[in-house]
Protein backbone atom coordinates (compact mmCIF):
# COMPACT_ATOMS: atom_id res chain seq x y z
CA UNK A 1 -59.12 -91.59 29.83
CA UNK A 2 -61.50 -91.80 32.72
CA UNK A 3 -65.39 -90.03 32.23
CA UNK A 4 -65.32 -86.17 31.30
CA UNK A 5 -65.21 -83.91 34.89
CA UNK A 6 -68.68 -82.24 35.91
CA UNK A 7 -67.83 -78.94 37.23
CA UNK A 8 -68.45 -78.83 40.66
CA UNK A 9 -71.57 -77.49 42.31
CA UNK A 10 -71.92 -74.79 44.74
CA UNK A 11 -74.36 -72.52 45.89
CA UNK A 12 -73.71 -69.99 43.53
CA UNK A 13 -74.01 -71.92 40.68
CA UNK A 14 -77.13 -73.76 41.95
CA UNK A 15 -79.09 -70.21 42.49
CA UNK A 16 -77.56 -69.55 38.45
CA UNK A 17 -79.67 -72.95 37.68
CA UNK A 18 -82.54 -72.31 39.30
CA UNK A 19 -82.84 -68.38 37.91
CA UNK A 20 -81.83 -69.89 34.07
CA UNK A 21 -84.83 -72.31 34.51
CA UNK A 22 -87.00 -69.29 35.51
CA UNK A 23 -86.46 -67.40 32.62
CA UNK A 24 -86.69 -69.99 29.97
CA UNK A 25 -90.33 -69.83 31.76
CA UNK A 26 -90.41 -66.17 30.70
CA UNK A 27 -89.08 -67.27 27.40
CA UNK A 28 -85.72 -65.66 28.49
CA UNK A 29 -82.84 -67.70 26.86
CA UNK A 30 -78.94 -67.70 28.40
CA UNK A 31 -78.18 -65.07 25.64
CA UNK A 32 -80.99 -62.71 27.81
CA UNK A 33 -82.70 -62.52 24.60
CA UNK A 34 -86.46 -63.27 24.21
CA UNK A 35 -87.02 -65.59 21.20
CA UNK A 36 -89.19 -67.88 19.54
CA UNK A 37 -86.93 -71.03 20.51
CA UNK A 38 -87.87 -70.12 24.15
CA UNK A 39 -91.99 -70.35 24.67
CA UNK A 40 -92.98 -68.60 27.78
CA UNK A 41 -94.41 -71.00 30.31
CA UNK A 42 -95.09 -69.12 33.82
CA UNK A 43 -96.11 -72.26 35.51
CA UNK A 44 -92.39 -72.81 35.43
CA UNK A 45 -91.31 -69.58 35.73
CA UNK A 46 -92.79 -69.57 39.10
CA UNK A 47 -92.00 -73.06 40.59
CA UNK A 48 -88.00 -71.76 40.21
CA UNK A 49 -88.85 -68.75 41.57
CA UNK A 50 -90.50 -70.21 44.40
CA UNK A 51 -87.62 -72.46 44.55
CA UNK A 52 -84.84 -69.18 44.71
CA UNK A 53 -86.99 -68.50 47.63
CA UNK A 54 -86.95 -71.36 49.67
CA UNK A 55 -83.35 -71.40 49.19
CA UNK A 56 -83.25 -67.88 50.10
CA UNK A 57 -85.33 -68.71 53.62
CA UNK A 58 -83.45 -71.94 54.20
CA UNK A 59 -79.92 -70.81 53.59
CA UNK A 60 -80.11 -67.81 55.50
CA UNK A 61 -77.07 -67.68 57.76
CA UNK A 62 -74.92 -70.04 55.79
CA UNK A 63 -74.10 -67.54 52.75
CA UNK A 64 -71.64 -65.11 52.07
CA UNK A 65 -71.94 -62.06 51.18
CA UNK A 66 -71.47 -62.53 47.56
CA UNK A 67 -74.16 -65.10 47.76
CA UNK A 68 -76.57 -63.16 49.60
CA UNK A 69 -76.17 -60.51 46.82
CA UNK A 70 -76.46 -62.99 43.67
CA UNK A 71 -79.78 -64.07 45.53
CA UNK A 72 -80.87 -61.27 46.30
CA UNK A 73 -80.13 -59.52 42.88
CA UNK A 74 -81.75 -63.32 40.65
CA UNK A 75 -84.95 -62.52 42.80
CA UNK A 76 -85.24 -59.17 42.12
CA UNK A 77 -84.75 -59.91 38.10
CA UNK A 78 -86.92 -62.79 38.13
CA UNK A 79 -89.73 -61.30 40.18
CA UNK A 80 -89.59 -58.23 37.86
CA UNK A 81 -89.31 -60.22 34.62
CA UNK A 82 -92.39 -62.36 35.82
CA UNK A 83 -94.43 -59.54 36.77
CA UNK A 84 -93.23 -57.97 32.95
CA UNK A 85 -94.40 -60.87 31.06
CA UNK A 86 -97.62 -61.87 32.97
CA UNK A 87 -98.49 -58.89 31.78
CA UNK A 88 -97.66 -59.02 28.27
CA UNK A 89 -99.30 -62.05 27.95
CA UNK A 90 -102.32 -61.16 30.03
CA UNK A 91 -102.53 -63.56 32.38
């Protein structure tokens, strides 16, 4: 058997990276649950959300509609989430 397929990558599932790196910043794991497993490190947190931005700025024009609303709607969450836990922990 040749190696094991990689699912392929698209734009969608590149801004779904970028947003799951971003919360494990906010100590947000893939079940959406906060937990111990998952320290929050904002420094990260806001690198990927920096990043969701860029792509937002340099990919306008060559999205769809469903894209432009899955980017729209990960930087909403993550800018919301961020603001949430810089709070909590006081920085």
């Amino acid at each position: 058997m040749g190696p094991m397929s990689l699912p392929r990558i698209d734009l969608t599932t590149f801004f779904l990276s970028i947003s799951a790196a971003a919360f494990m910043g906010l100590g947000i794991g893939p079940d959406g649950e906060a937990a111990e497993k998952h320290p929050v490190d904002l420094e990260l947190a806001r690198q990927n959300i920096d990043l969701l931005e860029l792509m937002y700025e340099k990919t306008k024009g060559n999205r769809t509609p469903e894209e432009d609303r899955l980017l729209e709607q990960l930087l909403f969450e993550t800018r919301l989430r961020f603001v949430e836990t810089q709070k909590k922990v006081g920085k």
